[in-house]
Protein backbone atom coordinates (compact mmCIF):
# COMPACT_ATOMS: atom_id res chain seq x y z
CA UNK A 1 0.00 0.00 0.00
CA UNK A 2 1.20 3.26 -1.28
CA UNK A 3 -1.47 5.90 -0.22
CA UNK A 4 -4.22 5.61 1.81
CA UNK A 5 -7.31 8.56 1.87
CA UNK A 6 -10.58 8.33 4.46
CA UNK A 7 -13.63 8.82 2.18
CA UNK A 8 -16.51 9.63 4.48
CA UNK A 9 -19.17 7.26 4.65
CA UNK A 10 -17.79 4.77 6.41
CA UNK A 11 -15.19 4.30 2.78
CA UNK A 12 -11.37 3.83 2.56
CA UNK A 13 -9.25 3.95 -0.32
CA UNK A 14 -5.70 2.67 -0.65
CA UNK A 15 -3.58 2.72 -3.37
CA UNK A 16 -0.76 0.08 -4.16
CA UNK A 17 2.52 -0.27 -5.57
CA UNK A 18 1.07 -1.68 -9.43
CA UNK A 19 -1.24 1.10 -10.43
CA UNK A 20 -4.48 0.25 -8.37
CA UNK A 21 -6.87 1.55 -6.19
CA UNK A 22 -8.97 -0.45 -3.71
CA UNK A 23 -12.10 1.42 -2.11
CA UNK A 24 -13.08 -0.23 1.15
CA UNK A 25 -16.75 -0.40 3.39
CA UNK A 26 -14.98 -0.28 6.72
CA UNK A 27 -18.34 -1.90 8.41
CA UNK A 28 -17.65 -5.45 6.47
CA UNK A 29 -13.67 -5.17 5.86
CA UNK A 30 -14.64 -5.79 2.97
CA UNK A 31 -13.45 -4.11 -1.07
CA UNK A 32 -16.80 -2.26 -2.58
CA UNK A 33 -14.45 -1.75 -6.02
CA UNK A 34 -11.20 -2.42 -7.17
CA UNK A 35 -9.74 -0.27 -10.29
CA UNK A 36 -6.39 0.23 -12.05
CA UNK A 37 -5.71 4.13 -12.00
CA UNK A 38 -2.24 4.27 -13.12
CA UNK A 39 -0.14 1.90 -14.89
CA UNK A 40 1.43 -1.13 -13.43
CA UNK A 41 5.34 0.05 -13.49
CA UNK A 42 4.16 3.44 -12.01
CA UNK A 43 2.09 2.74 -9.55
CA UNK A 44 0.19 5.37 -7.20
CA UNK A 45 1.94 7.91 -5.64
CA UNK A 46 -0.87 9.68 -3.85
CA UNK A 47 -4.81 9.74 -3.48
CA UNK A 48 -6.84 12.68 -2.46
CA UNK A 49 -10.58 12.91 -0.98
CA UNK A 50 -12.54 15.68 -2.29
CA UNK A 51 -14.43 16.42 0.60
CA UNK A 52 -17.79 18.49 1.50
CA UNK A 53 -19.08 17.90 -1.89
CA UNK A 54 -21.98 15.65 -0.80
CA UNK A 55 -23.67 15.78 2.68
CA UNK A 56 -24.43 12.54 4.00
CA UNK A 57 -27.95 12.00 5.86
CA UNK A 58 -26.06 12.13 9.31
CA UNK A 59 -24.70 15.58 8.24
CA UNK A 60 -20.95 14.87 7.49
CA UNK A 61 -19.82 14.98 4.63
CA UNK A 62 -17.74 12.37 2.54
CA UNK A 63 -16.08 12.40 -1.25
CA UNK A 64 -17.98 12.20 -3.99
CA UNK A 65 -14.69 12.71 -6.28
CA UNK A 66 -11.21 11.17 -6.43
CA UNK A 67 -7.84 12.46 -7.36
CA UNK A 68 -5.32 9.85 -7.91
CA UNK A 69 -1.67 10.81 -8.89
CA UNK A 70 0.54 8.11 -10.46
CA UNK A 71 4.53 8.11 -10.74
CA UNK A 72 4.27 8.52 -14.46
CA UNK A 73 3.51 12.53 -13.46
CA UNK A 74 0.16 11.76 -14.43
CA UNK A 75 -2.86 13.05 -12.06
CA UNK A 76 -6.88 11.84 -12.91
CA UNK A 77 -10.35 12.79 -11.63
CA UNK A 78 -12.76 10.25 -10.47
CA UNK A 79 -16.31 9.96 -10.04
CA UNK A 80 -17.05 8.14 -6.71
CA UNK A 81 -20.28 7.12 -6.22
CA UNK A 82 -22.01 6.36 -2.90
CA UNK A 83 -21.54 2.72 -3.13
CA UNK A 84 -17.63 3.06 -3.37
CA UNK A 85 -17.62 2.62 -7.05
CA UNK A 86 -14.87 4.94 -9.01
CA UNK A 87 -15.95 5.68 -12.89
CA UNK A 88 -19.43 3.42 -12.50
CA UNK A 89 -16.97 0.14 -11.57
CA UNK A 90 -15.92 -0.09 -15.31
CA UNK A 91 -11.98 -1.11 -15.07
CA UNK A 92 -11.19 0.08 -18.74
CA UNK A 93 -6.96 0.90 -17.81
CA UNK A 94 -5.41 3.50 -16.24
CA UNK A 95 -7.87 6.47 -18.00
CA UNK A 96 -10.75 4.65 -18.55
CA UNK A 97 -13.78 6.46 -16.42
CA UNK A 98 -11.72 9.11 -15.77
CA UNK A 99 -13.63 12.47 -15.54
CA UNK A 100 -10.47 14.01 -16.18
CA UNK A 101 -6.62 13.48 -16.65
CA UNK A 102 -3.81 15.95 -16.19
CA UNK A 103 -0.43 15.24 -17.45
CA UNK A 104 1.50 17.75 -15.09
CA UNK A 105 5.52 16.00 -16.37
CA UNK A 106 6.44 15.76 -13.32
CA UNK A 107 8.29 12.35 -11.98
CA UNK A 108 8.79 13.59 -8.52
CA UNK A 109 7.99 11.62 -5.39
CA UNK A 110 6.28 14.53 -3.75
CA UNK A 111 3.04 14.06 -3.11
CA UNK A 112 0.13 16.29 -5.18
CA UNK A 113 -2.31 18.61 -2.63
CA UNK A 114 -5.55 19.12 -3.50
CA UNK A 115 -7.14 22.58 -2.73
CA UNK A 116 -9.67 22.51 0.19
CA UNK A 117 -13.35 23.23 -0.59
CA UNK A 118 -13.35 27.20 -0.67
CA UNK A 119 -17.27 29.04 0.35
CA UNK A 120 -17.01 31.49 -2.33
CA UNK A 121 -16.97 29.32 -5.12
CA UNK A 122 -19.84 27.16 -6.16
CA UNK A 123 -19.10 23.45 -6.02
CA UNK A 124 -15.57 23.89 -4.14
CA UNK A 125 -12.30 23.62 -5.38
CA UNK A 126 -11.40 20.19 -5.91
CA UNK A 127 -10.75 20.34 -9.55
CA UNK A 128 -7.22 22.30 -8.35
CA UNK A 129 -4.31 20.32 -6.82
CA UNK A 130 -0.51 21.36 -6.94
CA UNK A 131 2.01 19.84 -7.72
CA UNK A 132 6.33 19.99 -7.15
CA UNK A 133 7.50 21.12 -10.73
CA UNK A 134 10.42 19.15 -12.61
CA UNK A 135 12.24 22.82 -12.35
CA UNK A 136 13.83 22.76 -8.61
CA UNK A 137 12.64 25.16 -6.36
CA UNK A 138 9.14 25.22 -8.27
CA UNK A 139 5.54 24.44 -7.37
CA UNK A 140 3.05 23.91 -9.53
CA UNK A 141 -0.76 24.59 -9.29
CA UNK A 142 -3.33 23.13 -12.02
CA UNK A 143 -6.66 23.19 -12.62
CA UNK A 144 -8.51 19.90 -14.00
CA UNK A 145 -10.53 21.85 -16.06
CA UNK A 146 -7.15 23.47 -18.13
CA UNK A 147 -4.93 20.67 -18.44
CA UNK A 148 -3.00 22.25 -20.80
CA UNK A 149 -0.41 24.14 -18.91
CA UNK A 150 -0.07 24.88 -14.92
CA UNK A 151 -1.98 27.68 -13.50
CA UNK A 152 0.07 29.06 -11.64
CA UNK A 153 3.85 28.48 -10.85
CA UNK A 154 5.43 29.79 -7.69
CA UNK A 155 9.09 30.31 -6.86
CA UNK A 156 12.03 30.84 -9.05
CA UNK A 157 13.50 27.90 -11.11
CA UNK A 158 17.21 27.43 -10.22
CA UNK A 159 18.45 26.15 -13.85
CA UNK A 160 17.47 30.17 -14.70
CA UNK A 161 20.12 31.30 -12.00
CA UNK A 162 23.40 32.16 -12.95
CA UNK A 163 25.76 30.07 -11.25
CA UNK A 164 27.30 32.88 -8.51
CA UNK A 165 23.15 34.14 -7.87
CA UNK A 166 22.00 32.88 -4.67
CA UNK A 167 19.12 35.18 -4.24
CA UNK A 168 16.41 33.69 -3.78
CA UNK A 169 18.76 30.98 -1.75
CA UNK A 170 18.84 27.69 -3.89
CA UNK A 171 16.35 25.06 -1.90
CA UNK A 172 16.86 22.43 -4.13
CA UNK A 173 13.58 19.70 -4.86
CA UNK A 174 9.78 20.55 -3.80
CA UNK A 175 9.16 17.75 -1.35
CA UNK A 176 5.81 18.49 0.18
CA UNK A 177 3.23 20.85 -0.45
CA UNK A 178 -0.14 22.01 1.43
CA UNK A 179 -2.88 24.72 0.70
CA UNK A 180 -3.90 27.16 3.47
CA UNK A 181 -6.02 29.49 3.97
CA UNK A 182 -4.91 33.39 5.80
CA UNK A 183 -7.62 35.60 7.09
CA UNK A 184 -7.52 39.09 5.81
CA UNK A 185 -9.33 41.84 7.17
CA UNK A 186 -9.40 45.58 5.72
CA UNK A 187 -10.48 48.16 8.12
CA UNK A 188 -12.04 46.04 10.41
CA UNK A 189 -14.12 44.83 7.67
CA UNK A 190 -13.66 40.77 7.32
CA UNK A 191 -12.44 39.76 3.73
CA UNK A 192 -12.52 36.22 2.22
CA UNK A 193 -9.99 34.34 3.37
CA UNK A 194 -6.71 33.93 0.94
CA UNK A 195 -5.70 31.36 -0.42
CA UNK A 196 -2.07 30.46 0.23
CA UNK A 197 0.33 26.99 -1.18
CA UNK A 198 3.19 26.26 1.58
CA UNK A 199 5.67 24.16 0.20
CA UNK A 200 8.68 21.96 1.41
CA UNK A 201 12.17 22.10 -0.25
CA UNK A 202 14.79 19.63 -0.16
CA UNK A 203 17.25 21.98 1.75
CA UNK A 204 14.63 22.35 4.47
CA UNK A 205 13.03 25.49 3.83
CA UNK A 206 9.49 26.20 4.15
CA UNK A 207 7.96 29.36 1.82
CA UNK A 208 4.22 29.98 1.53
CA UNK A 209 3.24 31.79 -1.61
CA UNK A 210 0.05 33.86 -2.11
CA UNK A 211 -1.96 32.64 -5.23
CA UNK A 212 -3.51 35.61 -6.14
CA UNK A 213 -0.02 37.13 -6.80
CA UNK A 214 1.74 34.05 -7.40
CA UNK A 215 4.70 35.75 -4.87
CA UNK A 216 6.15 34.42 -1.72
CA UNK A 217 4.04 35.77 0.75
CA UNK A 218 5.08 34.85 4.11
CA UNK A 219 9.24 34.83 3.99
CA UNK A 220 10.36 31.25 5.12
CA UNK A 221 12.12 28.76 7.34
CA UNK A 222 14.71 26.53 7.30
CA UNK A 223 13.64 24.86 11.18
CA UNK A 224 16.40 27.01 12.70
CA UNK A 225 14.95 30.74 12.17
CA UNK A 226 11.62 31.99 10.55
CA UNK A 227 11.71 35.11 7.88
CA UNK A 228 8.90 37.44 7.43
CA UNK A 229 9.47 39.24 4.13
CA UNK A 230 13.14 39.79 4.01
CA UNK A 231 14.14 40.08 7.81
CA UNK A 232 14.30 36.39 9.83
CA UNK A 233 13.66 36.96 13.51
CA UNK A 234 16.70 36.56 15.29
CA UNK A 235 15.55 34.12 18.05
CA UNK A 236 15.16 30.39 16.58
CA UNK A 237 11.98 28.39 16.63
């Protein structure tokens, strides 16, 4: 088992090592569907809930949508139905009953994030995930519905640097990436809240970027000092 994502409704769904997911009715222990999302020498790298899309009669809510990301730098959208089924239960390969796939070209082992649901958009935000970018020191945001290109792209690729530029510092490989959202307020009036990607580099930094600007937003850390803007504080964390 490769990834593992709670579904709501008393559902579970694992991924494995040869390209399949497995959605599971915790009550019998037993699989309600069993699908190949990826291909067998890729396997699945990561599997995310979209949440609060369907209220369940008890009032939580549980998935009604899958994203599944493979090691071929492939990520697909799934119909989940109530029963557990992804695509209606057809297993038709790795695309087949996909509601969407995104070929993002990126072969990293960093796991995708999907956006959370956001209140000022109809229907959420699940169709946008993010992704670590083959360019080091890159994230990558995409949108299901433009598979085309990326969104948005945060930080500064390091293969554009010249070789004595170290500002930004080099961080090497995105390794993990989460959305957020800040509160904003304007004169006492609240604002929606905005959203923000926080991503993990190789050399241990942490930067948050605002999407709106598509900017680092929120300075960094490297686990020994914190940075707001330009100036780190000068006690460490």
């Amino acid at each position: 088992v490769a990834a593992l994502a709670a579904l709501g409704g008393g559902l579970l769904a694992s991924g494995d090592a040869d390209g399949t997911i497995v959605v599971w009715r915790l009550a019998t222990r037993r699989a309600a569907c069993a699908a190949r999302v990826a291909p067998p020498g890729a396997g699945v790298l990561a599997v995310r809930a979209l949440m609060g899309v369907r209220a369940d009669d008890d009032g939580s809510s549980s998935a009604s949508q899958l994203l599944t990301q493979g090691r071929d730098g492939v990520v697909r959208l799934w119909d989940l139905g109530e029963d557990g089924r992804l695509g209606g239960g057809e297993s038709k390969g790795a695309d087949g009953g996909a509601l969407a796939t995104v070929d993002t070209g990126s072969y990293s082992l960093c796991q995708l994030a999907a956006a959370p649901p956001s209140a000022g958009a109809p229907g959420g935000m699940g169709a946008v995930f993010a992704v670590a970018s083959v360019d080091n020191g890159v994230a990558e945001v995409w949108d299901v519905r433009a598979p085309r290109a990326p969104a948005v792209r945060v930080g500064r690729a390091e293969r554009d640097m010249l070789p004595a530029e170290d500002d930004p510092p080099r961080v090497g490989a995105c390794t993990a990436l989460s959305f957020a959202h800040a509160p904003s307020a304007q004169a006492g009036q609240s604002t929606p809240s905005l959203p923000l990607l926080l991503a993990g580099f190789e050399s241990g930094d942490v930067r948050a970027y605002d999407l709106r600007k598509g900017s680092e937003s929120l300075g960094a850390t490297d686990a020994r000092r914190a940075a707001c803007g330009s100036a780190p504080f000068s006690q460490p964390l």
